[in-house]
C-alpha atoms as a PDB file:
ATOM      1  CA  UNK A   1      34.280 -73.614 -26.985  1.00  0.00           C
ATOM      2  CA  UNK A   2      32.199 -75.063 -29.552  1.00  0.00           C
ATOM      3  CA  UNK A   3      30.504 -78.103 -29.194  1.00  0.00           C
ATOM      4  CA  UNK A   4      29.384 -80.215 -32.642  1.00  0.00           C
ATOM      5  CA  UNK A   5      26.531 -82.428 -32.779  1.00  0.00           C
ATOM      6  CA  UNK A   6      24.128 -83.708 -35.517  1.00  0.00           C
ATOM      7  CA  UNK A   7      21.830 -80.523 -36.218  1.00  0.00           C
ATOM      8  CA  UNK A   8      18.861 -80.842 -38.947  1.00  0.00           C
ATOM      9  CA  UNK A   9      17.269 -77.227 -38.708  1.00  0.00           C
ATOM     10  CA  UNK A  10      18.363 -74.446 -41.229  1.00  0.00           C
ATOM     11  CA  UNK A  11      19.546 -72.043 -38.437  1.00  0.00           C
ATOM     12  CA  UNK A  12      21.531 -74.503 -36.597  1.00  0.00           C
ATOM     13  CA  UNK A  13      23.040 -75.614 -39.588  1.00  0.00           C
ATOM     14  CA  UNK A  14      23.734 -71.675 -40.776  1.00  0.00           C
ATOM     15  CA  UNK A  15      25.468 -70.953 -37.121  1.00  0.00           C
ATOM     16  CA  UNK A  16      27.446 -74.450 -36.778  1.00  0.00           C
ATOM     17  CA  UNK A  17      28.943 -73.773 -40.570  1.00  0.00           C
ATOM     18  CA  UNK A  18      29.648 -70.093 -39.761  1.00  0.00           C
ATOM     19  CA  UNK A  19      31.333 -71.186 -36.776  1.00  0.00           C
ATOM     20  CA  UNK A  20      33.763 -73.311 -38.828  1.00  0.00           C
ATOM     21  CA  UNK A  21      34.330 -70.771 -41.618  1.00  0.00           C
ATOM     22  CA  UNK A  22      34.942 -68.119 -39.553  1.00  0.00           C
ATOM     23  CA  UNK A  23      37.654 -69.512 -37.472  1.00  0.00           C
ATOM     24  CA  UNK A  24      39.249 -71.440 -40.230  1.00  0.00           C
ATOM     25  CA  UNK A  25      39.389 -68.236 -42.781  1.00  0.00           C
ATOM     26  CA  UNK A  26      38.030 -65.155 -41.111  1.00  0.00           C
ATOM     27  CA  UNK A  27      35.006 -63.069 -41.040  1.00  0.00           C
ATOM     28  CA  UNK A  28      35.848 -60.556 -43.943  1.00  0.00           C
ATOM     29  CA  UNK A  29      37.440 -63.429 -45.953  1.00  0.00           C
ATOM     30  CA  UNK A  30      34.221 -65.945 -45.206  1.00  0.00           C
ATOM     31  CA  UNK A  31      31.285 -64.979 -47.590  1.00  0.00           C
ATOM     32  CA  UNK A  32      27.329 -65.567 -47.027  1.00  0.00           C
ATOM     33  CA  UNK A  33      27.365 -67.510 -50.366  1.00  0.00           C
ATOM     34  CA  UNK A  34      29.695 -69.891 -49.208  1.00  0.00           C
ATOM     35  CA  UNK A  35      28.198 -70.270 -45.867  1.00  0.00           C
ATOM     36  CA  UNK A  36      24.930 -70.563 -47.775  1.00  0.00           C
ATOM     37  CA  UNK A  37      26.368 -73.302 -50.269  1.00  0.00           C
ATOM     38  CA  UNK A  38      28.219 -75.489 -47.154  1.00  0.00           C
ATOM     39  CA  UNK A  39      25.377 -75.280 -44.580  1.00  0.00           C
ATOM     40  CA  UNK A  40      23.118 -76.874 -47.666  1.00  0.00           C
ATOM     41  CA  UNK A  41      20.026 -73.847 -46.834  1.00  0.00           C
ATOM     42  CA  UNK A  42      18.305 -71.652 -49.603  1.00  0.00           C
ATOM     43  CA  UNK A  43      19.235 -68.309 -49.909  1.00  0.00           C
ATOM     44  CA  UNK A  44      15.862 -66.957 -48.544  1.00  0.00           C
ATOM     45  CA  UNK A  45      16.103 -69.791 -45.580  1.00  0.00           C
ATOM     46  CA  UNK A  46      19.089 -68.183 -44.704  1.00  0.00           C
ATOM     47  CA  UNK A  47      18.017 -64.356 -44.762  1.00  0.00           C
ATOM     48  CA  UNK A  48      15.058 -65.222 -42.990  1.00  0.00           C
ATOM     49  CA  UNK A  49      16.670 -66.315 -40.279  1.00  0.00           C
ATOM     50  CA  UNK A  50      19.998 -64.008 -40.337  1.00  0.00           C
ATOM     51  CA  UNK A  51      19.274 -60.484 -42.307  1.00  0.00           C
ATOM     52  CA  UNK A  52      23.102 -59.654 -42.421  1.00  0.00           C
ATOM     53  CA  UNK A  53      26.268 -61.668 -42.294  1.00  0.00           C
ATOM     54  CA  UNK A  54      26.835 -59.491 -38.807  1.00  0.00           C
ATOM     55  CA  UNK A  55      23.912 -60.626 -37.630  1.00  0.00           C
ATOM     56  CA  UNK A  56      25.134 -64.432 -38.307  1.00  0.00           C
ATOM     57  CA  UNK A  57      28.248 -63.216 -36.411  1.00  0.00           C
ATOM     58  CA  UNK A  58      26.430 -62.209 -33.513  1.00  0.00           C
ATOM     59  CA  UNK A  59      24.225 -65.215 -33.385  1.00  0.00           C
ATOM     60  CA  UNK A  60      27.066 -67.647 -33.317  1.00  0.00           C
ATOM     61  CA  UNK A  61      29.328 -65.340 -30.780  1.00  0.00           C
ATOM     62  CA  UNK A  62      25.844 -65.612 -28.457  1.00  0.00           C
ATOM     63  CA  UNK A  63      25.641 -69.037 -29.328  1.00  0.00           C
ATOM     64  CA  UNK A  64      29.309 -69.920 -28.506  1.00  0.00           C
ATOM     65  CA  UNK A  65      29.221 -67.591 -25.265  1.00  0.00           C
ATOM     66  CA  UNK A  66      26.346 -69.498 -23.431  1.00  0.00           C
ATOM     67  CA  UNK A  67      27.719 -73.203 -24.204  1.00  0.00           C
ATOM     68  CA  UNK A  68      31.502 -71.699 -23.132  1.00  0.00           C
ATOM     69  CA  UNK A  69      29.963 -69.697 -19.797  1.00  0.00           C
ATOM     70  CA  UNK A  70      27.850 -73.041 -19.092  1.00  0.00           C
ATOM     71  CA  UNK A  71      30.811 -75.666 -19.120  1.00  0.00           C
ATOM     72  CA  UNK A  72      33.088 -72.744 -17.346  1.00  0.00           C
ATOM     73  CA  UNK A  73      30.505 -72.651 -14.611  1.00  0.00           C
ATOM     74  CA  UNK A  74      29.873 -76.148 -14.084  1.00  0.00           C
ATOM     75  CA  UNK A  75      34.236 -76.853 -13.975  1.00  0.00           C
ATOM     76  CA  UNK A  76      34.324 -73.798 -11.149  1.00  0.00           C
ATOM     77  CA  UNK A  77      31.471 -75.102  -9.271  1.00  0.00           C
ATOM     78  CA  UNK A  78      32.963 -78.340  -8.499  1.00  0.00           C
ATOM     79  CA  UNK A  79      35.562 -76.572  -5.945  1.00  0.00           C
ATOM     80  CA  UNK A  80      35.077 -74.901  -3.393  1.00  0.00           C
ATOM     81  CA  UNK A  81      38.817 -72.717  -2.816  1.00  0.00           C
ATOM     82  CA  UNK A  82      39.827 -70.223  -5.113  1.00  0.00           C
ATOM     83  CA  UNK A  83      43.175 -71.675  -6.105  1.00  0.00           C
ATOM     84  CA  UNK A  84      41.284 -75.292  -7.065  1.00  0.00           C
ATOM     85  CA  UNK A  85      38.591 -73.009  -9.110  1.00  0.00           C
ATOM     86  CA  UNK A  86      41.297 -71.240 -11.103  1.00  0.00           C
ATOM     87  CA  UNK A  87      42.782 -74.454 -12.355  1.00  0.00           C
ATOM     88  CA  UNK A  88      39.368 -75.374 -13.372  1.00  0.00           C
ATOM     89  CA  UNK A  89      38.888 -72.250 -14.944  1.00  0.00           C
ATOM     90  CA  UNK A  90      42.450 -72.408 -16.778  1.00  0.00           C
ATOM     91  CA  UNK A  91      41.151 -76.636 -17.599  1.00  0.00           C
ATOM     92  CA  UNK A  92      38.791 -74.675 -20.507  1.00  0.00           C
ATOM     93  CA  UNK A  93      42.254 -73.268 -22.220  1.00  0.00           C
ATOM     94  CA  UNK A  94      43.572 -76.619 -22.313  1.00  0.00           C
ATOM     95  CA  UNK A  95      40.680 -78.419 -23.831  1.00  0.00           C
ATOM     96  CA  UNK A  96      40.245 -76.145 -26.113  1.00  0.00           C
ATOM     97  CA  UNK A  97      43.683 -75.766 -27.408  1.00  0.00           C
ATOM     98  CA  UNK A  98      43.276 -79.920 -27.676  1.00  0.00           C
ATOM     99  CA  UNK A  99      39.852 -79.487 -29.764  1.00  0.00           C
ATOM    100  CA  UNK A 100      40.464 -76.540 -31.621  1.00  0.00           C
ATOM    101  CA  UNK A 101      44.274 -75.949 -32.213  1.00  0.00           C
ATOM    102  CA  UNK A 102      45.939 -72.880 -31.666  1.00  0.00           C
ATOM    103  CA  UNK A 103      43.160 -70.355 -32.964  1.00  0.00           C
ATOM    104  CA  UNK A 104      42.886 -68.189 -29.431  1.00  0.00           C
ATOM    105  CA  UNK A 105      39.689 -66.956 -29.096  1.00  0.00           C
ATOM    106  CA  UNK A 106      37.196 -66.402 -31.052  1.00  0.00           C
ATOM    107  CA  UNK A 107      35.395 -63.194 -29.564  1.00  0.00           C
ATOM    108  CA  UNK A 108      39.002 -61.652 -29.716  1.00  0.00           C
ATOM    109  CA  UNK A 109      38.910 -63.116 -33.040  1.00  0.00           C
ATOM    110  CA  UNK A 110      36.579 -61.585 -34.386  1.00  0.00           C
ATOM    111  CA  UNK A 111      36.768 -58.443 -32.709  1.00  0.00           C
ATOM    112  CA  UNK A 112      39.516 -58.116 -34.625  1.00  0.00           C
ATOM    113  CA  UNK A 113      38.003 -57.781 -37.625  1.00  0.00           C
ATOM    114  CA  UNK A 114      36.084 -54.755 -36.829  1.00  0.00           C
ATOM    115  CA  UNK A 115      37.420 -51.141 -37.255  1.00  0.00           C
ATOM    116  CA  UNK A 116      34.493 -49.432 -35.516  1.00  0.00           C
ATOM    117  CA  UNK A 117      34.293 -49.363 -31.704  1.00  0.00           C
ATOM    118  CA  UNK A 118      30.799 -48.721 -32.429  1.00  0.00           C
ATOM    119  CA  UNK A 119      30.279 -52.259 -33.913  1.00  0.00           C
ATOM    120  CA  UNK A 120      27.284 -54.036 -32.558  1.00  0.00           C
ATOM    121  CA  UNK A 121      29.954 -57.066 -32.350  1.00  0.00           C
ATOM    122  CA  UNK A 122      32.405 -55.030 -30.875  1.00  0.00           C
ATOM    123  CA  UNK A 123      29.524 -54.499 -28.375  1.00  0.00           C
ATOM    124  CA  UNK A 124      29.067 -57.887 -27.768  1.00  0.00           C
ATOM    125  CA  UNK A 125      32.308 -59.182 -27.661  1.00  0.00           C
ATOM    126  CA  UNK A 126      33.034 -56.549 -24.410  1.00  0.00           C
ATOM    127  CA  UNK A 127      29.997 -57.578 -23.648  1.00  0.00           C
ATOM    128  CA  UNK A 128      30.955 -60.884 -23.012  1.00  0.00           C
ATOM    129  CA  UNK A 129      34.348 -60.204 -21.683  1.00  0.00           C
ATOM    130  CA  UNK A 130      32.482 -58.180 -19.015  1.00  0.00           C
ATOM    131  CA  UNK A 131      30.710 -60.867 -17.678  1.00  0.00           C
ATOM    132  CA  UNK A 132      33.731 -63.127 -17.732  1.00  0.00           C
ATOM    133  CA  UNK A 133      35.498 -60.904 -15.656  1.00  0.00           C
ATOM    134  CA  UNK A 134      32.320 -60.535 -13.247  1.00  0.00           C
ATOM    135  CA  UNK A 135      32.297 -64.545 -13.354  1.00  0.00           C
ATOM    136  CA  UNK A 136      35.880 -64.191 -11.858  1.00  0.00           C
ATOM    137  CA  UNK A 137      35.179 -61.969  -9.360  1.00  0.00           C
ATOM    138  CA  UNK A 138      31.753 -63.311  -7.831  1.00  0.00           C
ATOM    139  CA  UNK A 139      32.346 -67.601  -8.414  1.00  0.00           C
ATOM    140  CA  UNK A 140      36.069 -67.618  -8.761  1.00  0.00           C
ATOM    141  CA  UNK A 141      37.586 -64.823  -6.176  1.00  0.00           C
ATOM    142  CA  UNK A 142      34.606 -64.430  -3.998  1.00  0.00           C
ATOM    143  CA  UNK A 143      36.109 -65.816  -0.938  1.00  0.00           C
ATOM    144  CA  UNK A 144      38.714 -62.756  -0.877  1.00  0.00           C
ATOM    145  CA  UNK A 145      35.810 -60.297  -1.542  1.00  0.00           C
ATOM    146  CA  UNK A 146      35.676 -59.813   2.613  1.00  0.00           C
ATOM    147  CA  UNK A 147      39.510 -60.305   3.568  1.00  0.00           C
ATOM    148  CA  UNK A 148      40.383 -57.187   1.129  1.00  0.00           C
ATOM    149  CA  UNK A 149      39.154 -53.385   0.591  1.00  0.00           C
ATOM    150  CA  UNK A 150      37.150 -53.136  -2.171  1.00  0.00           C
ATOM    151  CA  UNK A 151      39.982 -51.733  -4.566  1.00  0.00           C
ATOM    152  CA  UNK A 152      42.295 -54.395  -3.313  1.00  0.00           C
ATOM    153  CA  UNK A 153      39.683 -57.126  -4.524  1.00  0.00           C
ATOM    154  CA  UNK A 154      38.916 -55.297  -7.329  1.00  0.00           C
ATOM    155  CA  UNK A 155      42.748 -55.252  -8.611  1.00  0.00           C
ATOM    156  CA  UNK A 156      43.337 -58.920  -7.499  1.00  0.00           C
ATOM    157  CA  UNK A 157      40.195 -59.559 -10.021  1.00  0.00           C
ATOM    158  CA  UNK A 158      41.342 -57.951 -12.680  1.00  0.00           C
ATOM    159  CA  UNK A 159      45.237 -59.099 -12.805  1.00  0.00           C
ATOM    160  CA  UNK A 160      43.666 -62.680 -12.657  1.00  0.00           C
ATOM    161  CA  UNK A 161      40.832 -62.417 -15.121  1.00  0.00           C
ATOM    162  CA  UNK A 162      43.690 -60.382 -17.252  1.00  0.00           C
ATOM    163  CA  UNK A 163      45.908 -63.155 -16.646  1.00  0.00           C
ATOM    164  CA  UNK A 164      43.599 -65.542 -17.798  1.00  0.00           C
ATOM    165  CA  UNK A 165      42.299 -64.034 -20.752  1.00  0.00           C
ATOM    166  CA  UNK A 166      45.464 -63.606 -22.253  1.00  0.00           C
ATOM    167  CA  UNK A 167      46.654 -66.378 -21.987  1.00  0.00           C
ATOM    168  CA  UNK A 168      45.039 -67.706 -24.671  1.00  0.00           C
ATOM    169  CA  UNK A 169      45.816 -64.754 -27.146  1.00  0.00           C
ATOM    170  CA  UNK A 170      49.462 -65.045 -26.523  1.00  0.00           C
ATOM    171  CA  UNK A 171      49.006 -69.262 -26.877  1.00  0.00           C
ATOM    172  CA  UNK A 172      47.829 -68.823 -29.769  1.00  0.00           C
ATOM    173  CA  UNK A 173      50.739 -65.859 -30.965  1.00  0.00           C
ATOM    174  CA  UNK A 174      53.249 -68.550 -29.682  1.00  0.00           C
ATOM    175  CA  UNK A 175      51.701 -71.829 -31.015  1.00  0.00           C
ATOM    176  CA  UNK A 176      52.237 -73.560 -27.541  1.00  0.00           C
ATOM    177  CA  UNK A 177      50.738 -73.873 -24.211  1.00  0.00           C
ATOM    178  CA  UNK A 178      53.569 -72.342 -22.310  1.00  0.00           C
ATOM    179  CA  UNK A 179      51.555 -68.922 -21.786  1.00  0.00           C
ATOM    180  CA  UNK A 180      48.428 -70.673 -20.345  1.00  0.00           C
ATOM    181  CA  UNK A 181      50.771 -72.237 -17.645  1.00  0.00           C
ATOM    182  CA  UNK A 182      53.100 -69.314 -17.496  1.00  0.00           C
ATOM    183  CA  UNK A 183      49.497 -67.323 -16.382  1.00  0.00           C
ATOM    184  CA  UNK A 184      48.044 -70.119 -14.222  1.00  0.00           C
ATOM    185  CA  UNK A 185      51.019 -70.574 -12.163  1.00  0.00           C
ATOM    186  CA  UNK A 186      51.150 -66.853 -11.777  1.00  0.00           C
ATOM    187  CA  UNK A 187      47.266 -66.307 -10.869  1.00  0.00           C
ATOM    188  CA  UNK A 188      48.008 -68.818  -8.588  1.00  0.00           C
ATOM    189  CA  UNK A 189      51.210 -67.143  -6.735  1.00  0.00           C
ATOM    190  CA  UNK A 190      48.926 -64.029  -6.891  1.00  0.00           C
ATOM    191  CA  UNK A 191      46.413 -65.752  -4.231  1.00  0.00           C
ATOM    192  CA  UNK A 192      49.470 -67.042  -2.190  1.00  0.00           C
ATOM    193  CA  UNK A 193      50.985 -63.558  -1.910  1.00  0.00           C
ATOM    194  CA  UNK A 194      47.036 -62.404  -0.646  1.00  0.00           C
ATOM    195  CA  UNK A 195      47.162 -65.017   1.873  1.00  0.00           C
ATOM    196  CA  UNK A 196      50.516 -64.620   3.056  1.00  0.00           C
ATOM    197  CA  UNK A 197      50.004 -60.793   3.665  1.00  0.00           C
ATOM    198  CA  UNK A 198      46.519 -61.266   5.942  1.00  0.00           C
ATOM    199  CA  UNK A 199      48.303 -63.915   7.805  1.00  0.00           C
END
């Protein structure tokens, strides 16, 4: 999620006001003039720093990934079982939904609004969902990683990191928070069933 804070320099400025335009109206409907005219730069202030509105795009999604994987790290890290790190993990949905409504996610987002698989921010957005689901598997499900075979583990991390992802998506289809707790309280029965059968 995004965090706001009094910025000053032309590229911070560029990136916070894309951020807002592009979740409230789009990509394809949000134009570089009007990101230009709201984040108060010049016109050659902004294509010095961002050549192409995809560029912009990719900027802010890079932007938006480190502050998200940085706050999702230091919530896991505070707990040491898997089942209290997944409720930490689900606590981003829920603060998000609180601070930025029901717009899902943005990387899905704006995903969306690419045809092209070939898309350097189609790139970046599996990108990113790649090292989510890596973030699940080595700081969320790690202490399974030895109790399971290796398929096992890797099928346990991706019904939970599936789970979790979307969650959000269908939060945001629905308008309520029921899916996020629908999919936490399932991730979780998904570790009780794993402990239940090595017992």
């Amino acid at each position: 999620m995004m965090t706001t804070s009094p910025i000053s320099r032309p590229r911070e400025r560029i990136i916070e006001t894309a951020s807002r335009l592009f979740f409230r109206q789009g990509y394809c409907s949000t134009g570089i003039n009007q990101i230009i005219s709201e984040s108060g730069v010049a016109k050659a202030s902004f294509y010095a720093h961002f050549p192409s509105k995809e560029d912009l795009a990719i900027a802010w999604l890079r932007q938006r990934e480190e502050n998200w994987m940085q706050q999702l790290s230091e919530r896991v890290g505070q707990h040491l079982s898997a089942d209290k790190r997944i409720v930490a993990m689900y606590s981003m949905w829920y603060d998000q939904l609180r601070e930025e409504g029901y717009r899902g996610c943005g990387f899905i987002n704006m995903a969306g609004e690419f045809s092209s698989e070939e898309s350097p921010v189609r790139a970046c957005v599996r990108d990113h969902k790649n090292r989510v689901r890596q973030f699940v598997a080595d700081h969320v499900l790690d202490q399974y990683r030895d109790t399971m075979t290796s398929g096992g583990f890797d099928e346990l991390v991706d019904v939970v990191y599936s789970l979790f992802d979307g969650a959000i998506v269908q939060a945001q289809n629905f308008m309520q928070e029921w899916p996020v707790e629908v999919a936490l309280k399932a991730s979780l029965n998904m570790l009780s069933h794993e402990r239940g059968e090595a017992s």
